[in-house]
C-alpha atoms as a PDB file:
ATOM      1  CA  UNK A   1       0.000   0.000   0.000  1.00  0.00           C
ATOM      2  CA  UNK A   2       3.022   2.022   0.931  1.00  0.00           C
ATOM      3  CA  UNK A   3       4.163   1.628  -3.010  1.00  0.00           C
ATOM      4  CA  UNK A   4       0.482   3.097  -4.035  1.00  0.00           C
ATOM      5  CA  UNK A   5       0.794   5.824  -2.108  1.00  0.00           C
ATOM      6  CA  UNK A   6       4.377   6.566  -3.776  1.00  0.00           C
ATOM      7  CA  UNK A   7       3.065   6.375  -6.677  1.00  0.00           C
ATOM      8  CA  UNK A   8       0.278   8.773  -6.843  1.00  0.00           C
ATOM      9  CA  UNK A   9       2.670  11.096  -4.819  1.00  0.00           C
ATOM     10  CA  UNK A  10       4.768  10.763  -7.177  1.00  0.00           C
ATOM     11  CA  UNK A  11       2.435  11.383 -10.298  1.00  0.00           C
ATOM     12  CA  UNK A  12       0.552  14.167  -8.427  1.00  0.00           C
ATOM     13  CA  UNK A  13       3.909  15.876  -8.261  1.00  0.00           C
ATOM     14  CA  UNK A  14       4.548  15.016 -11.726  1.00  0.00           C
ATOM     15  CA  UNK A  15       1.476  16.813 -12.917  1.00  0.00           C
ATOM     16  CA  UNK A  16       1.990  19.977 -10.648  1.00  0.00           C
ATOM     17  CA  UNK A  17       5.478  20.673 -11.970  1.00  0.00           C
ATOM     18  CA  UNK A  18       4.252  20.104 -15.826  1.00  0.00           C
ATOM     19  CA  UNK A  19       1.161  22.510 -15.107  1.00  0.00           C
ATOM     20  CA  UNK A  20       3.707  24.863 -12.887  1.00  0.00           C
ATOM     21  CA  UNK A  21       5.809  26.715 -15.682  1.00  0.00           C
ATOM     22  CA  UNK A  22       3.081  27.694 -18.088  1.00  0.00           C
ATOM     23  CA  UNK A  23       1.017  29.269 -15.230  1.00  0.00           C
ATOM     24  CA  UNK A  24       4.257  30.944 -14.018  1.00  0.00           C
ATOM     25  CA  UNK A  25       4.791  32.300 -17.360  1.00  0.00           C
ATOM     26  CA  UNK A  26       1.687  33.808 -17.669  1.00  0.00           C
ATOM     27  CA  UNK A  27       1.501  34.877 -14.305  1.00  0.00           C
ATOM     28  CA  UNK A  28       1.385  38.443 -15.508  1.00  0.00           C
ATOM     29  CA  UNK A  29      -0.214  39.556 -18.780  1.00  0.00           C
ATOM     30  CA  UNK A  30       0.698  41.807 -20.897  1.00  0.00           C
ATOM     31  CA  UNK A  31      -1.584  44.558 -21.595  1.00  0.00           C
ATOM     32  CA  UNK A  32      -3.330  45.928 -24.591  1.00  0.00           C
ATOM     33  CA  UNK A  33      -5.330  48.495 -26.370  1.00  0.00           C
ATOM     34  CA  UNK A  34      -8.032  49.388 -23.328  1.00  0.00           C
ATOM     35  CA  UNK A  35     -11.682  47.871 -23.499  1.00  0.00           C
ATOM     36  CA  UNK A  36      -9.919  45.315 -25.313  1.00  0.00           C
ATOM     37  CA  UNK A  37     -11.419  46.139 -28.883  1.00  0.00           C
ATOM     38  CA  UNK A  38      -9.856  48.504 -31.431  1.00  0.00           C
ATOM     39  CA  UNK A  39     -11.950  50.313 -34.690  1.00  0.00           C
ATOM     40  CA  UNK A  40     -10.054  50.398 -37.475  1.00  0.00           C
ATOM     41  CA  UNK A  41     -10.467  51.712 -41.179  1.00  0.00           C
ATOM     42  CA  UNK A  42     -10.278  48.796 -43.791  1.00  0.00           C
ATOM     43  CA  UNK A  43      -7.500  50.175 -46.064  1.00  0.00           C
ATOM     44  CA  UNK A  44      -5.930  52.322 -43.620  1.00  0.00           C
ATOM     45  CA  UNK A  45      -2.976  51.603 -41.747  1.00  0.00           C
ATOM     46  CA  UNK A  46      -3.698  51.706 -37.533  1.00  0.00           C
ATOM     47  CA  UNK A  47      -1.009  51.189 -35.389  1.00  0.00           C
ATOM     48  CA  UNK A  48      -1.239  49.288 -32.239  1.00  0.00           C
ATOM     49  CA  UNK A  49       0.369  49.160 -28.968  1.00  0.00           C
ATOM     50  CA  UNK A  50       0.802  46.367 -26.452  1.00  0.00           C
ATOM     51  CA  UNK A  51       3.229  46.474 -23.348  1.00  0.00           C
ATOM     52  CA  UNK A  52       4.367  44.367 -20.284  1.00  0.00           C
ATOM     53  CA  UNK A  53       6.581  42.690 -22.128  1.00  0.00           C
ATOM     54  CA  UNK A  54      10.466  41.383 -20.979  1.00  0.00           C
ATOM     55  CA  UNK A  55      12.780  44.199 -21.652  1.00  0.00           C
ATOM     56  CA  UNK A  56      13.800  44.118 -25.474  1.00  0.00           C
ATOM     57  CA  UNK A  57      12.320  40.422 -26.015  1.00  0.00           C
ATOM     58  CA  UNK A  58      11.408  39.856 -29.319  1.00  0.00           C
ATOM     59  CA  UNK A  59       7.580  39.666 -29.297  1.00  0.00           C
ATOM     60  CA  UNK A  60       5.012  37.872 -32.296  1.00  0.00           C
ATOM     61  CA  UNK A  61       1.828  39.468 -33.803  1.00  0.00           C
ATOM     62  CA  UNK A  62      -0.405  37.255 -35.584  1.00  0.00           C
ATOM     63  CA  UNK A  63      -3.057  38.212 -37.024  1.00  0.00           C
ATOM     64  CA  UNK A  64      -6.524  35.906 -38.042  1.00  0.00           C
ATOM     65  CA  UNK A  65      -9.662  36.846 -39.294  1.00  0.00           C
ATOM     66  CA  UNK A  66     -11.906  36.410 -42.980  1.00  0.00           C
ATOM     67  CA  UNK A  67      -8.614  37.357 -45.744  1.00  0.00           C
ATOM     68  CA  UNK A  68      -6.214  38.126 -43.316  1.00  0.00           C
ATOM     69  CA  UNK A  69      -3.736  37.157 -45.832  1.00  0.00           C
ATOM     70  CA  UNK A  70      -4.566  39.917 -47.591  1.00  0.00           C
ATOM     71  CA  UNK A  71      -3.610  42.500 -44.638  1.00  0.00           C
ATOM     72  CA  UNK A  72       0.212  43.641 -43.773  1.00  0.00           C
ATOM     73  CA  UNK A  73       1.313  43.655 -40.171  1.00  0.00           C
ATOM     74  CA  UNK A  74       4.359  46.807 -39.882  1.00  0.00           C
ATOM     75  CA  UNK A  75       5.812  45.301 -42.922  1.00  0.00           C
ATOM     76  CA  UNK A  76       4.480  43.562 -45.960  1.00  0.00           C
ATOM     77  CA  UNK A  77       3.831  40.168 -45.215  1.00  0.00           C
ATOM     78  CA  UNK A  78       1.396  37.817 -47.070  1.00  0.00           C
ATOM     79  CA  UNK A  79       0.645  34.437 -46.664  1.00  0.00           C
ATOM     80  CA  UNK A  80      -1.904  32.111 -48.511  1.00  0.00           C
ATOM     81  CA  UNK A  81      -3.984  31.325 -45.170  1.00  0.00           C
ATOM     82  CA  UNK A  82      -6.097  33.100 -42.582  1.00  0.00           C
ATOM     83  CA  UNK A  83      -3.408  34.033 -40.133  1.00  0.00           C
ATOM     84  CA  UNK A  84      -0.542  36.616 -40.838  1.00  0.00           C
ATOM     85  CA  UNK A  85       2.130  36.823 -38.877  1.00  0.00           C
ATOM     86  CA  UNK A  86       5.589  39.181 -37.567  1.00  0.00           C
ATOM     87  CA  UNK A  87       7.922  39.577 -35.284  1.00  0.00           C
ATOM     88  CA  UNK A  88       9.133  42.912 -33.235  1.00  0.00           C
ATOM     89  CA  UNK A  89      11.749  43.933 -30.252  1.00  0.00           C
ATOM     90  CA  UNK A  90      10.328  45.160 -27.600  1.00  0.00           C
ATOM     91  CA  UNK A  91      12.217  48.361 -25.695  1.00  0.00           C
ATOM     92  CA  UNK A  92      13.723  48.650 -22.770  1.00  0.00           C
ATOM     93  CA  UNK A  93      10.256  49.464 -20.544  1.00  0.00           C
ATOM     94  CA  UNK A  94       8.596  45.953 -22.371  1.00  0.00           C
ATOM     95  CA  UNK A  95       6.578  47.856 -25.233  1.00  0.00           C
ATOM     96  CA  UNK A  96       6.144  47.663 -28.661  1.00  0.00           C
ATOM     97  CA  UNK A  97       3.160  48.371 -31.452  1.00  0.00           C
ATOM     98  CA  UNK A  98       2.461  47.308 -34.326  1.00  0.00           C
ATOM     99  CA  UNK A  99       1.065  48.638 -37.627  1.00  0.00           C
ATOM    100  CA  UNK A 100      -1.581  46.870 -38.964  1.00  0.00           C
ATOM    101  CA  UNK A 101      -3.332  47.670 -42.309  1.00  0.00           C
ATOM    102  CA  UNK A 102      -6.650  45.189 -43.385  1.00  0.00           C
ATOM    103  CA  UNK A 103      -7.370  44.997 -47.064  1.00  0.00           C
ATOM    104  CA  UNK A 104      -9.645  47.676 -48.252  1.00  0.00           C
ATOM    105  CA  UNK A 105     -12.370  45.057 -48.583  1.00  0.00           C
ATOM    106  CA  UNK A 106     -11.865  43.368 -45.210  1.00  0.00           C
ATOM    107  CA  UNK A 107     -15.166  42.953 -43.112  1.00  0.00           C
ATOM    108  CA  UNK A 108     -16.209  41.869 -39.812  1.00  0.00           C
ATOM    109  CA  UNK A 109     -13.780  41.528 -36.608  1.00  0.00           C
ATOM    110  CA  UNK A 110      -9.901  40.077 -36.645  1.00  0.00           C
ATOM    111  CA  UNK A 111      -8.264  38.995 -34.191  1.00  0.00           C
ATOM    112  CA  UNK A 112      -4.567  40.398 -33.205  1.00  0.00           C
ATOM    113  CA  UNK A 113      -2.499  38.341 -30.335  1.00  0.00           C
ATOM    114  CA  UNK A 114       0.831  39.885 -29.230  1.00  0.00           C
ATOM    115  CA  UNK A 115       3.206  37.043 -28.016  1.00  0.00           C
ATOM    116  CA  UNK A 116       6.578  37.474 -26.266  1.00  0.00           C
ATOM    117  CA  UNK A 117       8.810  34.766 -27.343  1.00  0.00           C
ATOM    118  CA  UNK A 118      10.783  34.318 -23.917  1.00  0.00           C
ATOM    119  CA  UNK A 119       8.139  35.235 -21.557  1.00  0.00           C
ATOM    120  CA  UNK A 120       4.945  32.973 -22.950  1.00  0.00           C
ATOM    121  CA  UNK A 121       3.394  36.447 -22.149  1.00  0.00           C
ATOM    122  CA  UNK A 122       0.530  37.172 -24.436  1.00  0.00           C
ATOM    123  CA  UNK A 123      -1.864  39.763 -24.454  1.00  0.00           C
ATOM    124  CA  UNK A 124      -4.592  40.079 -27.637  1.00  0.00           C
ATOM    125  CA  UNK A 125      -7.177  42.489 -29.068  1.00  0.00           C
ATOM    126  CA  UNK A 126     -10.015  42.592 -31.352  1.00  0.00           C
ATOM    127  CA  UNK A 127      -9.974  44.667 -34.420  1.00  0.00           C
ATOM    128  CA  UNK A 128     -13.796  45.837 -35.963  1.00  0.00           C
ATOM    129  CA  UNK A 129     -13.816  46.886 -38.918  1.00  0.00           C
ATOM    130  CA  UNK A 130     -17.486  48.266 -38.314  1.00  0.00           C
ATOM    131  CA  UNK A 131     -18.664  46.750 -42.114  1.00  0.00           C
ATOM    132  CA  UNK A 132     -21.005  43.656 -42.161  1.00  0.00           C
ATOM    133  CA  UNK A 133     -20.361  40.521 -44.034  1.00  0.00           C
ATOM    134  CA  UNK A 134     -21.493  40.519 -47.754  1.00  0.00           C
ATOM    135  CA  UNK A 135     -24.659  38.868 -48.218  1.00  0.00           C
ATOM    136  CA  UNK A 136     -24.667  35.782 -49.860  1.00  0.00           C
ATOM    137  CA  UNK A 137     -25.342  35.743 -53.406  1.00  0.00           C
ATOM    138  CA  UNK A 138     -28.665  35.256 -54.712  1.00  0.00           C
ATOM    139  CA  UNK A 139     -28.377  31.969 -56.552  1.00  0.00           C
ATOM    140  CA  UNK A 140     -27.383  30.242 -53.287  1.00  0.00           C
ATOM    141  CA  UNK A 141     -23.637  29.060 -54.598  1.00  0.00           C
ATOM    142  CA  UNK A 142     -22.420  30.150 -51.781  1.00  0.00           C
ATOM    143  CA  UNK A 143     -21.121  28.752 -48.443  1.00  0.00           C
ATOM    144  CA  UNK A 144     -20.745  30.659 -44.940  1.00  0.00           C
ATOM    145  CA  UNK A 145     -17.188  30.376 -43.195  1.00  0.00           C
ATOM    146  CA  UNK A 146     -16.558  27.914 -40.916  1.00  0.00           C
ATOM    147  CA  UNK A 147     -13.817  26.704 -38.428  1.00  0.00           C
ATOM    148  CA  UNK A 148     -12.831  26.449 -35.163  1.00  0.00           C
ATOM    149  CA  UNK A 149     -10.625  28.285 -32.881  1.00  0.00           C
ATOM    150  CA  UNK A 150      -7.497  25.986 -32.174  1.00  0.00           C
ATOM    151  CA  UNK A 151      -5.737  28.068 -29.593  1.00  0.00           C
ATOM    152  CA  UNK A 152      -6.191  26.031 -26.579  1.00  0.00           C
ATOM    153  CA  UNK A 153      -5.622  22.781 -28.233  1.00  0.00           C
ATOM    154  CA  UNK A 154      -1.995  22.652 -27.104  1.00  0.00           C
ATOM    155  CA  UNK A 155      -3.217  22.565 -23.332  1.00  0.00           C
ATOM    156  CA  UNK A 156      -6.081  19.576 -24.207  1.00  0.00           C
ATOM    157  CA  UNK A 157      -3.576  17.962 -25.896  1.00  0.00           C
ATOM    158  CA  UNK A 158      -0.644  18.086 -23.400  1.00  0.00           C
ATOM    159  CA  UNK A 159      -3.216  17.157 -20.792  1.00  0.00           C
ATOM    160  CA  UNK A 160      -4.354  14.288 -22.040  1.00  0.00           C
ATOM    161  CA  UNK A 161      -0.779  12.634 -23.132  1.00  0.00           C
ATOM    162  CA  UNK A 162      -0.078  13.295 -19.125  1.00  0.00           C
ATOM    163  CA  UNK A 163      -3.440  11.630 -18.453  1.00  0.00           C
ATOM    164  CA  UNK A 164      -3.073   8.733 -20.598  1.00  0.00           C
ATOM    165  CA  UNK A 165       0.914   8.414 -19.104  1.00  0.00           C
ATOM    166  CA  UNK A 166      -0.168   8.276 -15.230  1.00  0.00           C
ATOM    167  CA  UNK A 167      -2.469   5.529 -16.330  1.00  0.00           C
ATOM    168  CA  UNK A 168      -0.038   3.757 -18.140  1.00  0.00           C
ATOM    169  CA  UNK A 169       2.259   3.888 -15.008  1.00  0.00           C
ATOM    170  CA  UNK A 170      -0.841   3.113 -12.724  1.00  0.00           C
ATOM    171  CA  UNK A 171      -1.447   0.098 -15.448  1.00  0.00           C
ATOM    172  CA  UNK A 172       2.249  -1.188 -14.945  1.00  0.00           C
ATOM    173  CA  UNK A 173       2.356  -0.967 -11.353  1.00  0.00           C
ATOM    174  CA  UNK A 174      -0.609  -2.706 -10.890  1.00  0.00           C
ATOM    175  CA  UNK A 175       0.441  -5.380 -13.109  1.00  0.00           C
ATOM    176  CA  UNK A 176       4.135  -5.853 -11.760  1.00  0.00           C
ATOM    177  CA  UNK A 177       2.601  -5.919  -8.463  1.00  0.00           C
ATOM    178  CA  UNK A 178      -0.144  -8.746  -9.270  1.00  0.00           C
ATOM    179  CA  UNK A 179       2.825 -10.618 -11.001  1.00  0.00           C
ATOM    180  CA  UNK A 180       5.064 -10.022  -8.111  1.00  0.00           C
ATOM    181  CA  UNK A 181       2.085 -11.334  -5.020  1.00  0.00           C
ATOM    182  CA  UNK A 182       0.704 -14.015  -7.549  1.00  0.00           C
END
C-alpha cells in the first residue's frame, strides 16, 4: 500500500510541476489596447500598442480573421492562409506596437495576439472593422465560413498525453505488483 501511495505522490507531483511553468509564465499579462477592442479603417494603416513585455524580447503578432492574408502587419507580409504573422523587439520598458493595415475590402472583426517569445506572455485584441459581411449571393452558390478556434488545443492535448501516461504507469504498477504477489 506504501508503493500506491508513492506512486500517486509521485504522479501528483509530476502533474503539478508540468502545469507549474506555463502558469508561471503567464503569471502576468501583458496589456493591450483598453476595453480590449480597437476600430479600425479597412485600407488604412492603424497602429497598435501592447506592453508588459520582458525588456527588449522579441515579441510575435499574428493576425486571423476572414482574408487576413490579404492584410500587412508593420511590414508587408502575405501568406496564402487566414493568419498573418511578424515579429518585433520590444524596448527597454517591455513595449512595442504594431502597424496593422486590413485589405480595403476586409469585413467583420480580426483577431490580433501579441506574443513574447521568452516570456509565454501574451496579451490580444479585437480589431472591428465596423462593415457587415457581404450577403450571400442570390443563386445560393455560396457557403458561410466555418472553423474552429485551435488556440487552446496545445493545453487539451498536453493534458491528455499526461493523463493517458499516469495511467499507463498506474497500469504497470498494478500489473508488476499482481505478477510479483501471484
Amino acid at each position: 500500500m506504501k508503493r500506491r501511495a508513492s506512486l500517486i505522490a509521485a504522479f501528483a507531483v509530476a502533474a503539478a510541476l508540468t502545469f507549474a511553468a506555463p502558469l508561471a509564465a503567464n503569471a502576468y499579462t501583458p496589456s493591450g489596447p483598453d476595453g480590449g477592442s480597437t476600430d479600425v479603417t479597412p485600407g488604412e494603416p492603424t497602429t497598435i500598442g501592447f506592453d508588459g513585455f520582458s525588456p527588449n524580447e522579441d515579441v510575435t503578432f499574428a493576425l486571423t480573421g476572414e482574408n487576413a492574408s490579404g492584410a500587412t502587419l508593420a511590414t508587408i507580409v502575405r501568406a496564402q492562409i487566414e493568419t498573418t504573422s511578424t515579429t518585433k523587439q520590444a524596448d527597454a520598458e517591455g513595449s512595442t506596437t504594431v502597424t496593422v493595415t486590413l485589405p480595403s475590402d476586409a469585413f467583420g472583426t480580426y483577431s490580433l495576439t501579441a506574443t513574447g517569445e521568452t516570456s509565454g506572455a501574451a496579451a490580444s485584441t479585437t480589431l472591428d472593422t465596423g462593415v457587415s459581411a457581404p450577403e450571400d449571393d442570390s443563386d445560393g452558390d455560396s457557403l458561410s465560413p466555418t472553423g474552429t478556434d485551435m488556440s487552446s488545443i496545445g493545453l487539451w492535448v498536453g493534458g491528455g498525453a499526461l493523463v493517458l501516461g499516469g495511467g499507463a504507469v498506474i497500469a504497470a504498477v498494478a500489473l508488476r505488483r499482481q505478477r510479483h504477489d501471484g
